[in-house]
PDB file of N, CA and C in Angstrom:
ATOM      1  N   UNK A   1      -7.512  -2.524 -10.220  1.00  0.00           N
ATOM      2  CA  UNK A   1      -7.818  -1.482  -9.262  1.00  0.00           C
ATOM      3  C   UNK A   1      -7.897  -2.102  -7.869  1.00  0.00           C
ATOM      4  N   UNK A   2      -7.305  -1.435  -7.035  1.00  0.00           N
ATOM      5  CA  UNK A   2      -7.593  -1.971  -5.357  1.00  0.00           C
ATOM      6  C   UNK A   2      -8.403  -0.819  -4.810  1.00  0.00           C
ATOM      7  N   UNK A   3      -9.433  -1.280  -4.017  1.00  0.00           N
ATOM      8  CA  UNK A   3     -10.251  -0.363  -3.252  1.00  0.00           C
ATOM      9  C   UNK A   3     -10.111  -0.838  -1.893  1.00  0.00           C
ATOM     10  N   UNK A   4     -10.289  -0.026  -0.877  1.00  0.00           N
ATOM     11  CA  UNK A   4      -9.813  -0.423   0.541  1.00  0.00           C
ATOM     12  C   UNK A   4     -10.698   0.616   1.416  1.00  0.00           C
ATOM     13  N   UNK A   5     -10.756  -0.190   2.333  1.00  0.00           N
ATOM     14  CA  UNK A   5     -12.069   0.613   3.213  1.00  0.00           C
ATOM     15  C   UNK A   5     -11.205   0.770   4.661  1.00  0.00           C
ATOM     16  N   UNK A   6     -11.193   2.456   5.057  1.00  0.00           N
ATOM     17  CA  UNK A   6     -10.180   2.832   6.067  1.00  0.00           C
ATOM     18  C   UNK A   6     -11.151   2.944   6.806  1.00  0.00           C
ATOM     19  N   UNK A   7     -11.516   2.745   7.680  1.00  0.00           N
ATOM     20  CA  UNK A   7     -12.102   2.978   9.236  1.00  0.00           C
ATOM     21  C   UNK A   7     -11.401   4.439  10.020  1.00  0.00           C
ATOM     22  N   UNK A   8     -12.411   5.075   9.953  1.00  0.00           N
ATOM     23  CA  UNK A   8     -12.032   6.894  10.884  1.00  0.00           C
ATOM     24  C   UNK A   8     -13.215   6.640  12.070  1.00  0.00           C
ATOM     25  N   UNK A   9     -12.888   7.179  13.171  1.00  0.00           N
ATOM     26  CA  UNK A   9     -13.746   7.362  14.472  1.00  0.00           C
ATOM     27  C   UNK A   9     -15.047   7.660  14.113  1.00  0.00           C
ATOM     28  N   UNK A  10     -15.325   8.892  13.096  1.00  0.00           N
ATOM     29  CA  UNK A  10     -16.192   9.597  12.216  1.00  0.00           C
ATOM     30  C   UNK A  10     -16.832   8.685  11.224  1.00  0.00           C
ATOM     31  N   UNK A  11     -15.783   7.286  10.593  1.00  0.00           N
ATOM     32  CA  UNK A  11     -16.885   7.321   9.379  1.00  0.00           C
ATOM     33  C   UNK A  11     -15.626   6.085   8.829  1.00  0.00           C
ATOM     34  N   UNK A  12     -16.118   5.933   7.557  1.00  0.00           N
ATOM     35  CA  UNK A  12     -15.121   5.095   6.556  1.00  0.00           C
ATOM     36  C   UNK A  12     -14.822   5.819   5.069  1.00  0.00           C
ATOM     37  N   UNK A  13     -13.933   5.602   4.982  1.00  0.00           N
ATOM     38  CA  UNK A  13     -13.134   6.440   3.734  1.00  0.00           C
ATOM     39  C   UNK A  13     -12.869   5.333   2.954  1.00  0.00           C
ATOM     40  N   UNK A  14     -12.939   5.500   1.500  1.00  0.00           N
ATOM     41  CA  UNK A  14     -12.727   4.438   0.542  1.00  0.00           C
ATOM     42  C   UNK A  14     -11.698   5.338   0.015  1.00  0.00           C
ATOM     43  N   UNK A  15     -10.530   4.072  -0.415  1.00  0.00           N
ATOM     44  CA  UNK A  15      -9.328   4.437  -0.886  1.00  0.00           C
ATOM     45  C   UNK A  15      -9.069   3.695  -2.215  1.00  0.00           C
ATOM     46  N   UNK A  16      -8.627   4.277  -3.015  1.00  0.00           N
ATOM     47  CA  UNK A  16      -8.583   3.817  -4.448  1.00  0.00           C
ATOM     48  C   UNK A  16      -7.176   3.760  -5.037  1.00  0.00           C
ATOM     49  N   UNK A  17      -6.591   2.694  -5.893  1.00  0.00           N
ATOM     50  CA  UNK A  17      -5.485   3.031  -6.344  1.00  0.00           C
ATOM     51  C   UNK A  17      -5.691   1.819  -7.523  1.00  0.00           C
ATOM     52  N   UNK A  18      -5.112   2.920  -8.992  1.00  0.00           N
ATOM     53  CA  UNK A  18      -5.726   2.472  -9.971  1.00  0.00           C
ATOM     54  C   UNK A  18      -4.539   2.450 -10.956  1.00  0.00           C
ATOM     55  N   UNK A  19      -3.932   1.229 -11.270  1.00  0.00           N
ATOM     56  CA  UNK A  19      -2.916   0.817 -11.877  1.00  0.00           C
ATOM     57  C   UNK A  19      -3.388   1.618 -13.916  1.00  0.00           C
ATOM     58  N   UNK A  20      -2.134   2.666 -14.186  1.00  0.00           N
ATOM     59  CA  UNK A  20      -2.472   3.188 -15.180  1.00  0.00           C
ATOM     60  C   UNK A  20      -0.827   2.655 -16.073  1.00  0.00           C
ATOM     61  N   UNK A  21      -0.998   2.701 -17.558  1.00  0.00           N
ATOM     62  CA  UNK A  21      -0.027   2.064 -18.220  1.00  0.00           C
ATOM     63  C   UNK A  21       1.717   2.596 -17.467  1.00  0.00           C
ATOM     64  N   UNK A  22       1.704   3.634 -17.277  1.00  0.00           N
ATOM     65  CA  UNK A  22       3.565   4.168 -16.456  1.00  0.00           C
ATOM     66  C   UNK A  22       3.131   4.170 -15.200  1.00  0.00           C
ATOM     67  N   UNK A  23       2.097   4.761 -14.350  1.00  0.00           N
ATOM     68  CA  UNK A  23       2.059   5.222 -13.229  1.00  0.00           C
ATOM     69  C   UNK A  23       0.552   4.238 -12.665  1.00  0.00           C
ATOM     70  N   UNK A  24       0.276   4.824 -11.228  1.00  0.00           N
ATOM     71  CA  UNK A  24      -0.723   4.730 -10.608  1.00  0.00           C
ATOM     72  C   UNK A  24      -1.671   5.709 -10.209  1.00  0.00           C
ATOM     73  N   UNK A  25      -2.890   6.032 -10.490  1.00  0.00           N
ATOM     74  CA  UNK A  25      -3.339   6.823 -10.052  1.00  0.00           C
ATOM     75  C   UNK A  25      -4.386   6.597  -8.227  1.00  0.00           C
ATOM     76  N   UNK A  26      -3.815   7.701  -7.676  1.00  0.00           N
ATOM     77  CA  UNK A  26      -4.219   7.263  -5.941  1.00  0.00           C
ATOM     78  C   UNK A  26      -5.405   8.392  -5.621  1.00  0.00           C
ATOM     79  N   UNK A  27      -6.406   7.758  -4.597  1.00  0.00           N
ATOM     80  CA  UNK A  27      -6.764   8.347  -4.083  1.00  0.00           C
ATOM     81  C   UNK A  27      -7.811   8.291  -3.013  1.00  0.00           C
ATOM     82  N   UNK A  28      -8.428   9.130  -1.978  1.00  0.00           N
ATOM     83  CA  UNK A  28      -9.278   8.545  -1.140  1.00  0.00           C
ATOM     84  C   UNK A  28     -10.916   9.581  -0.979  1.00  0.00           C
ATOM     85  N   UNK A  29     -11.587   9.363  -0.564  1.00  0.00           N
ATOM     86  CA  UNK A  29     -12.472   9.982  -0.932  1.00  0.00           C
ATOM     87  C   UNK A  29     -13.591   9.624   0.367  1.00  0.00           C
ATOM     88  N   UNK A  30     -14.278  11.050   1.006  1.00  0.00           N
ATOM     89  CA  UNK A  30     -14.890  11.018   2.049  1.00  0.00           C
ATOM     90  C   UNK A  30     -15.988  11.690   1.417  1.00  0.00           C
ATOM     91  N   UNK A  31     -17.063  11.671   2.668  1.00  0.00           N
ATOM     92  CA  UNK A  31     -18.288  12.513   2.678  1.00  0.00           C
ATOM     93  C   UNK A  31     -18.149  13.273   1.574  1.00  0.00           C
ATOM     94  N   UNK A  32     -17.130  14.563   2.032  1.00  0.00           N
ATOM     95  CA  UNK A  32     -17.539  15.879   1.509  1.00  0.00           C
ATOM     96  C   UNK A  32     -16.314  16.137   0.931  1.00  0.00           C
ATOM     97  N   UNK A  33     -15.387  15.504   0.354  1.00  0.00           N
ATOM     98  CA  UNK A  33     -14.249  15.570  -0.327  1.00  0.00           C
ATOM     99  C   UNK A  33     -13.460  14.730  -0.177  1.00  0.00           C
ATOM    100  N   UNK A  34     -11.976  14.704  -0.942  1.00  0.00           N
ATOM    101  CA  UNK A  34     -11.243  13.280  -1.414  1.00  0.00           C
ATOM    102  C   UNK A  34      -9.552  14.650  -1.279  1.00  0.00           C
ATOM    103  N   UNK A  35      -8.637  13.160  -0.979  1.00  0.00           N
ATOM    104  CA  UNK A  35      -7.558  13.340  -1.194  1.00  0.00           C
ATOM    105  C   UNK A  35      -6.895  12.794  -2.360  1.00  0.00           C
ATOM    106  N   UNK A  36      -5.571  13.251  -2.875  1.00  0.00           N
ATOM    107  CA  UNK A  36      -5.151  12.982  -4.109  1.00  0.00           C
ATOM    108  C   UNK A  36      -4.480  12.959  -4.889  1.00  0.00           C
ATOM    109  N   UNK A  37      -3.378  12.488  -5.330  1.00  0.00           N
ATOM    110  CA  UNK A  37      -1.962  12.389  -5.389  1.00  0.00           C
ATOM    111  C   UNK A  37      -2.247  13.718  -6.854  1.00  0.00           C
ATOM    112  N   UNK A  38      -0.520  13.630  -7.387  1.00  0.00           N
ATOM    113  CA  UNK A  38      -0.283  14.867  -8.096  1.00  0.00           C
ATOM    114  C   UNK A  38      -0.815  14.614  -9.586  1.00  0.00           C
ATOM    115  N   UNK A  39      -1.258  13.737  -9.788  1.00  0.00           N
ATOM    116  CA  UNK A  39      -1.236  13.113 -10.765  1.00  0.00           C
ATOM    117  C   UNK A  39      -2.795  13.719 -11.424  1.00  0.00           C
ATOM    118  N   UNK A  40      -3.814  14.182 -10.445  1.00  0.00           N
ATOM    119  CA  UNK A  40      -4.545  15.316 -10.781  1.00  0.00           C
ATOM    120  C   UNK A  40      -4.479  16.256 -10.500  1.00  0.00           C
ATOM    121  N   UNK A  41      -5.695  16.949 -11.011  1.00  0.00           N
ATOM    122  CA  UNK A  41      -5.105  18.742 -11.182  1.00  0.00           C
ATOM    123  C   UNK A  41      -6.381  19.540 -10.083  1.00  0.00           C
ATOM    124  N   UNK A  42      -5.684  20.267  -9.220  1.00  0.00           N
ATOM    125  CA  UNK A  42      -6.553  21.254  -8.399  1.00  0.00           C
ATOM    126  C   UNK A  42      -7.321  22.110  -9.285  1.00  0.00           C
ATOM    127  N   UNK A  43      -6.679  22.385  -9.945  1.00  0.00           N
ATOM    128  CA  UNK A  43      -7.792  23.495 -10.726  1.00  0.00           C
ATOM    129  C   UNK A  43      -8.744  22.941 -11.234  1.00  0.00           C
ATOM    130  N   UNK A  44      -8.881  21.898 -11.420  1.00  0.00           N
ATOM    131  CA  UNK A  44     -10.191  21.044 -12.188  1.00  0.00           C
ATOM    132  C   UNK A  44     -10.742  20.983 -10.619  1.00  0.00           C
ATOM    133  N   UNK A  45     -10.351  20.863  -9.604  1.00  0.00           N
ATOM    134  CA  UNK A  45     -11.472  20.589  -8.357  1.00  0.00           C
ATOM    135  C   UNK A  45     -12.033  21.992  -8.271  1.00  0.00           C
ATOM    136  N   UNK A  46     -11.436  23.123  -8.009  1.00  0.00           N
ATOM    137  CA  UNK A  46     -12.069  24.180  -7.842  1.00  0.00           C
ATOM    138  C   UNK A  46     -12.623  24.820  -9.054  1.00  0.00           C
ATOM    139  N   UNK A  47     -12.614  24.226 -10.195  1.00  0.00           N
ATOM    140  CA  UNK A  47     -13.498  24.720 -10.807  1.00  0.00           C
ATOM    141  C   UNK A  47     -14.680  23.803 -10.772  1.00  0.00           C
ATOM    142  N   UNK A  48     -15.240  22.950 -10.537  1.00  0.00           N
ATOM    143  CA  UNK A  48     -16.192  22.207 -10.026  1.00  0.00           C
ATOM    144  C   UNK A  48     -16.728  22.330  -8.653  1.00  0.00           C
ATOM    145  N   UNK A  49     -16.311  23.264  -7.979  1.00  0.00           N
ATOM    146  CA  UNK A  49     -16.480  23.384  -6.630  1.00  0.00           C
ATOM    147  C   UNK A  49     -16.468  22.290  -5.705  1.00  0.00           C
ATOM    148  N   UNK A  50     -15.167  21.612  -5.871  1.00  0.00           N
ATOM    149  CA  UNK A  50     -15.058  20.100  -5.241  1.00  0.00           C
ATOM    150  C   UNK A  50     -13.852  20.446  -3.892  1.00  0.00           C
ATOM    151  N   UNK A  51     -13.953  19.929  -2.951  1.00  0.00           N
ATOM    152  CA  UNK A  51     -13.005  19.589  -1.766  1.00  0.00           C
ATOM    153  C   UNK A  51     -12.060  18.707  -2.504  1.00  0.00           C
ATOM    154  N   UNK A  52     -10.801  19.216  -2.459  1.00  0.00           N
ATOM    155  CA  UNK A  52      -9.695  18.353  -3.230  1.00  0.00           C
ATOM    156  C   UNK A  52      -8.730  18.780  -2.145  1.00  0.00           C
ATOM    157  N   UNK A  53      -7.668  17.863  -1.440  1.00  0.00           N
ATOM    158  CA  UNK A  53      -6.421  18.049  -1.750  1.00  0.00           C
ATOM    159  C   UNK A  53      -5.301  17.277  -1.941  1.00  0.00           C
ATOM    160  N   UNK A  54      -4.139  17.836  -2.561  1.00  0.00           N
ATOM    161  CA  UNK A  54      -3.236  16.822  -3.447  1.00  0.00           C
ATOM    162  C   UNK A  54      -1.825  16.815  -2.233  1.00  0.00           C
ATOM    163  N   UNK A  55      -1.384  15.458  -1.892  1.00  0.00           N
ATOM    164  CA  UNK A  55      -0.475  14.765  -1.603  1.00  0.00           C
ATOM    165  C   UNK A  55       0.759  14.146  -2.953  1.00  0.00           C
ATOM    166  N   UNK A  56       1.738  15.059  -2.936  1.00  0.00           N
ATOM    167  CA  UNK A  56       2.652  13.901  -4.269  1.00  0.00           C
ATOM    168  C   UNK A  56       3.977  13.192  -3.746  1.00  0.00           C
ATOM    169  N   UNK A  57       4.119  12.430  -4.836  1.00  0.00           N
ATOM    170  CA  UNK A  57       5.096  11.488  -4.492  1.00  0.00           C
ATOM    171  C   UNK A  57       4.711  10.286  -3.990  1.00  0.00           C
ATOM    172  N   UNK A  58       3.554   9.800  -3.571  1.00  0.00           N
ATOM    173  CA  UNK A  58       3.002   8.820  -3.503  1.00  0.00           C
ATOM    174  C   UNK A  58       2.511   7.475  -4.465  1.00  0.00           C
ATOM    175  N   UNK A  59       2.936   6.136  -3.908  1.00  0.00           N
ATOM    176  CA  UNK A  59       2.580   5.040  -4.774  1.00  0.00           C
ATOM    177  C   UNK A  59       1.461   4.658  -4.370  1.00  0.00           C
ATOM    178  N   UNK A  60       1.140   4.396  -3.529  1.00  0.00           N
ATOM    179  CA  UNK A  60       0.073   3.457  -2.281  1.00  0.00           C
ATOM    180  C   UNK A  60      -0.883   4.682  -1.348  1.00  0.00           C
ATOM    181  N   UNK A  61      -2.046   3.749  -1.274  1.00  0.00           N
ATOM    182  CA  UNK A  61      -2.936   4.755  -0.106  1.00  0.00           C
ATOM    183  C   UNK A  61      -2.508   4.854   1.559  1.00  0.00           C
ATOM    184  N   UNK A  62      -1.705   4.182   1.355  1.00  0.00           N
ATOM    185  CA  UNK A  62      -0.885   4.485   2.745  1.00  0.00           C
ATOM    186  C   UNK A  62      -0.068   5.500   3.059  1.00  0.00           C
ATOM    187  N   UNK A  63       0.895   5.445   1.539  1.00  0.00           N
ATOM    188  CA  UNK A  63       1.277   6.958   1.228  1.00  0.00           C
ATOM    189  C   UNK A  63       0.430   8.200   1.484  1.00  0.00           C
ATOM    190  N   UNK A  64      -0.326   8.438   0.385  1.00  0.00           N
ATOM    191  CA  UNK A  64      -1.479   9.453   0.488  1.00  0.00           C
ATOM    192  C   UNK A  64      -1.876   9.749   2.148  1.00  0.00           C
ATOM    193  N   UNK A  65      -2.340   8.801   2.605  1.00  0.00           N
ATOM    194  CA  UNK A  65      -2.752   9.213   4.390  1.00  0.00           C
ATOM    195  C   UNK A  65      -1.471   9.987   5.497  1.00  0.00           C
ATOM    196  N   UNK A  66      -0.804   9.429   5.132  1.00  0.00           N
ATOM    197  CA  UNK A  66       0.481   9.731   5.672  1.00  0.00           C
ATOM    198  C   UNK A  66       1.218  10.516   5.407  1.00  0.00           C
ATOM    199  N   UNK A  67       1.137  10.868   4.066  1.00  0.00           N
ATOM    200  CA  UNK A  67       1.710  12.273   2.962  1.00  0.00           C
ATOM    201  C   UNK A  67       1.529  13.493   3.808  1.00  0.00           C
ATOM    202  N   UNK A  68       2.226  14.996   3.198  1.00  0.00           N
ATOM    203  CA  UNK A  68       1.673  15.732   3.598  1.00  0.00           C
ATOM    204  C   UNK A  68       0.825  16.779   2.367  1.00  0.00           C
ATOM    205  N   UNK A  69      -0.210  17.526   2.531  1.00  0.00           N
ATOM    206  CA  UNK A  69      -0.639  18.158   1.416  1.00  0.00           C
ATOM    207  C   UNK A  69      -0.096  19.305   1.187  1.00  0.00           C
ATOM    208  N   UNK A  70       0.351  19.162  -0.006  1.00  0.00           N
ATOM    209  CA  UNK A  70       0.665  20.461  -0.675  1.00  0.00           C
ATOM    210  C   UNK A  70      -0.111  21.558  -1.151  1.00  0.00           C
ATOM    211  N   UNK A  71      -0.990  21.255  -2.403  1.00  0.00           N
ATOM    212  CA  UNK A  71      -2.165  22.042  -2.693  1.00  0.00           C
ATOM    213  C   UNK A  71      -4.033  21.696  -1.965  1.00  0.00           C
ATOM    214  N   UNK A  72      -4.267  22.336  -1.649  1.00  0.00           N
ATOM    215  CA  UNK A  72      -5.679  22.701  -1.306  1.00  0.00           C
ATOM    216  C   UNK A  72      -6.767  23.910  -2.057  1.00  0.00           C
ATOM    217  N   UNK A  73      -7.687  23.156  -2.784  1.00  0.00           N
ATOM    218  CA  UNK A  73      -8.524  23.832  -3.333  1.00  0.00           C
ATOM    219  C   UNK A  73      -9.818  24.763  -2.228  1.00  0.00           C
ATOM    220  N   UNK A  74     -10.240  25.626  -2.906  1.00  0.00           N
ATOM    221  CA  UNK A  74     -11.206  26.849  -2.289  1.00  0.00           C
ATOM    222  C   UNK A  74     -11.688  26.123  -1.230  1.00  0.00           C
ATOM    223  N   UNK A  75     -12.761  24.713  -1.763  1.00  0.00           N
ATOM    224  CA  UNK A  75     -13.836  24.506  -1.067  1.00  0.00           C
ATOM    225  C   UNK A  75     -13.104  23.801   0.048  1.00  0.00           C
ATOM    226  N   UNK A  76     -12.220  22.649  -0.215  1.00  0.00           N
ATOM    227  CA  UNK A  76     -11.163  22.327   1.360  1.00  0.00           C
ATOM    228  C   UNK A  76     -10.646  23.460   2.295  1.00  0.00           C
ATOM    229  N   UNK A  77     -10.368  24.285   1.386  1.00  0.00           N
ATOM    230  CA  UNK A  77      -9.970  25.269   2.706  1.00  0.00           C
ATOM    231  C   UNK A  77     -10.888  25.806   3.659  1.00  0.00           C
ATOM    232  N   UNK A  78     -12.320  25.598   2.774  1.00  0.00           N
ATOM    233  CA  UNK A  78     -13.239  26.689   3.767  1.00  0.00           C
ATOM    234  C   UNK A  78     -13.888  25.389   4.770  1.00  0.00           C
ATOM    235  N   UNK A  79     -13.491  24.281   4.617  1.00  0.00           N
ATOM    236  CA  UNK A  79     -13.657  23.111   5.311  1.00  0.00           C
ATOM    237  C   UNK A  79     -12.668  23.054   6.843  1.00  0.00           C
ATOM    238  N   UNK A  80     -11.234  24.171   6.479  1.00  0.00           N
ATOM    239  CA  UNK A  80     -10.433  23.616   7.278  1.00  0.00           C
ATOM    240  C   UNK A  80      -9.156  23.049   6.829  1.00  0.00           C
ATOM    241  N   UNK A  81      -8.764  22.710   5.784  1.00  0.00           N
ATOM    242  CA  UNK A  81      -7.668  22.039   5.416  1.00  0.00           C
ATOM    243  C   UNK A  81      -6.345  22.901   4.745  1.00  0.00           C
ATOM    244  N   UNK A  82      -5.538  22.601   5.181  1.00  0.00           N
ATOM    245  CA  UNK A  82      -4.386  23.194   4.959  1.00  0.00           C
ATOM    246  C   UNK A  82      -3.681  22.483   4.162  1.00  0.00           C
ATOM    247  N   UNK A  83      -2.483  23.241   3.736  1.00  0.00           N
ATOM    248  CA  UNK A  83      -0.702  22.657   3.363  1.00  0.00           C
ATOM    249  C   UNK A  83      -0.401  22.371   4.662  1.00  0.00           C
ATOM    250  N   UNK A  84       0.443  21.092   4.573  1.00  0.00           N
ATOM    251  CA  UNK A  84       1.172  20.769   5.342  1.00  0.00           C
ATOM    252  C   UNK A  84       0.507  19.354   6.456  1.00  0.00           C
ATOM    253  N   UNK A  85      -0.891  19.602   6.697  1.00  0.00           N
ATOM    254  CA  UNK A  85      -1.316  18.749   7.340  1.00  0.00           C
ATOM    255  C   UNK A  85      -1.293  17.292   6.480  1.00  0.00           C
ATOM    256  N   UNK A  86      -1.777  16.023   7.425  1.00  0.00           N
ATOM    257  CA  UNK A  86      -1.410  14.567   6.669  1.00  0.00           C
ATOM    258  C   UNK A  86      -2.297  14.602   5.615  1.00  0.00           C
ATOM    259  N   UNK A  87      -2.738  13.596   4.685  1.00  0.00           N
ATOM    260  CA  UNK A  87      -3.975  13.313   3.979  1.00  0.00           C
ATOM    261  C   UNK A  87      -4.697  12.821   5.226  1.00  0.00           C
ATOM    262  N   UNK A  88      -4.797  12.108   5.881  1.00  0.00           N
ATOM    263  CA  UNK A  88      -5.445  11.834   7.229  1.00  0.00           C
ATOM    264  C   UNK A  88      -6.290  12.893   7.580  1.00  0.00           C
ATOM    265  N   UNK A  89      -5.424  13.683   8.097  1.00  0.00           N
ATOM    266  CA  UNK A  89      -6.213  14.954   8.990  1.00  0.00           C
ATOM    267  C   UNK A  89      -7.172  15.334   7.807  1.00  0.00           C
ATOM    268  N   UNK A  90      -6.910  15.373   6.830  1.00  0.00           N
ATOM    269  CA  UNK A  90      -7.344  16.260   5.817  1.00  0.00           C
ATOM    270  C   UNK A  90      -8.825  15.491   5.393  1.00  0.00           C
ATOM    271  N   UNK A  91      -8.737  14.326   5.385  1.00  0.00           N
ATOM    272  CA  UNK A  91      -9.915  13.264   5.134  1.00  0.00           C
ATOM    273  C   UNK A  91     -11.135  13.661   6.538  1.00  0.00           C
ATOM    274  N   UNK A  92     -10.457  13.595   7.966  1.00  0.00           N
ATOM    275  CA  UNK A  92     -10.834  13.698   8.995  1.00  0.00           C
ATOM    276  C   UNK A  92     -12.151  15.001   8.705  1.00  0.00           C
ATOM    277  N   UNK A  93     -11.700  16.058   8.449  1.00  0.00           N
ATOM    278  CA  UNK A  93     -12.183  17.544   8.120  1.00  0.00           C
ATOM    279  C   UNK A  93     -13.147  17.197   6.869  1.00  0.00           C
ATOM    280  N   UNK A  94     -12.970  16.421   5.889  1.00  0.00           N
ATOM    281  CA  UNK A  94     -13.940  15.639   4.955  1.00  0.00           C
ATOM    282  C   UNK A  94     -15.534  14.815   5.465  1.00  0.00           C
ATOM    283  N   UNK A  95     -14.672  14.282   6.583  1.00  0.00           N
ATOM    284  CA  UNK A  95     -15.779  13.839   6.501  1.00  0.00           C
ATOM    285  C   UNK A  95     -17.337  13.978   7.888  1.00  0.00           C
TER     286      UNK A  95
END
């Protein structure tokens, strides 16, 4: 597993990327919610009432930041977060 500590104006975001037997699983995680490749499922965030949103196609947490999001669960949206914006922005509104 690599963990990596991103520095935001706001705060620090820990970024995770977790070597699984075919794939990698990615992701980063703020205050009040996490970004997150496709490899999990939105509906498991909003049914937990969790700030999720998913970036795919990504190997690396560099990816993910830089990605753009596709899905956004309930509680991210009422945070602010959209489709289309980076995982960045989206962390930004997290935290």
């Amino acid at each position: 597993m690599i963990e990596k500590k991103i520095n935001f104006k706001n705060g620090v975001v820990t970024g995770y990327e977790i070597e699984l037997p075919k794939t990698k699983l990615i992701l980063a995680r703020a205050d009040k919610g996490f970004v997150m490749c496709g490899f999990l499922n939105i509906l498991a965030a909003d049914k937990f009432g969790e700030a999720a949103c998913v970036v795919k196609g990504v190997s690396t947490i560099e990816d993910l930041l830089s990605g753009k999001i596709v899905e956004v669960s309930k509680s991210a949206e009422d945070l602010g977060v959209k489709t289309e914006m980076t995982g960045m922005a989206a962390l930004e509104k997290f935290m």
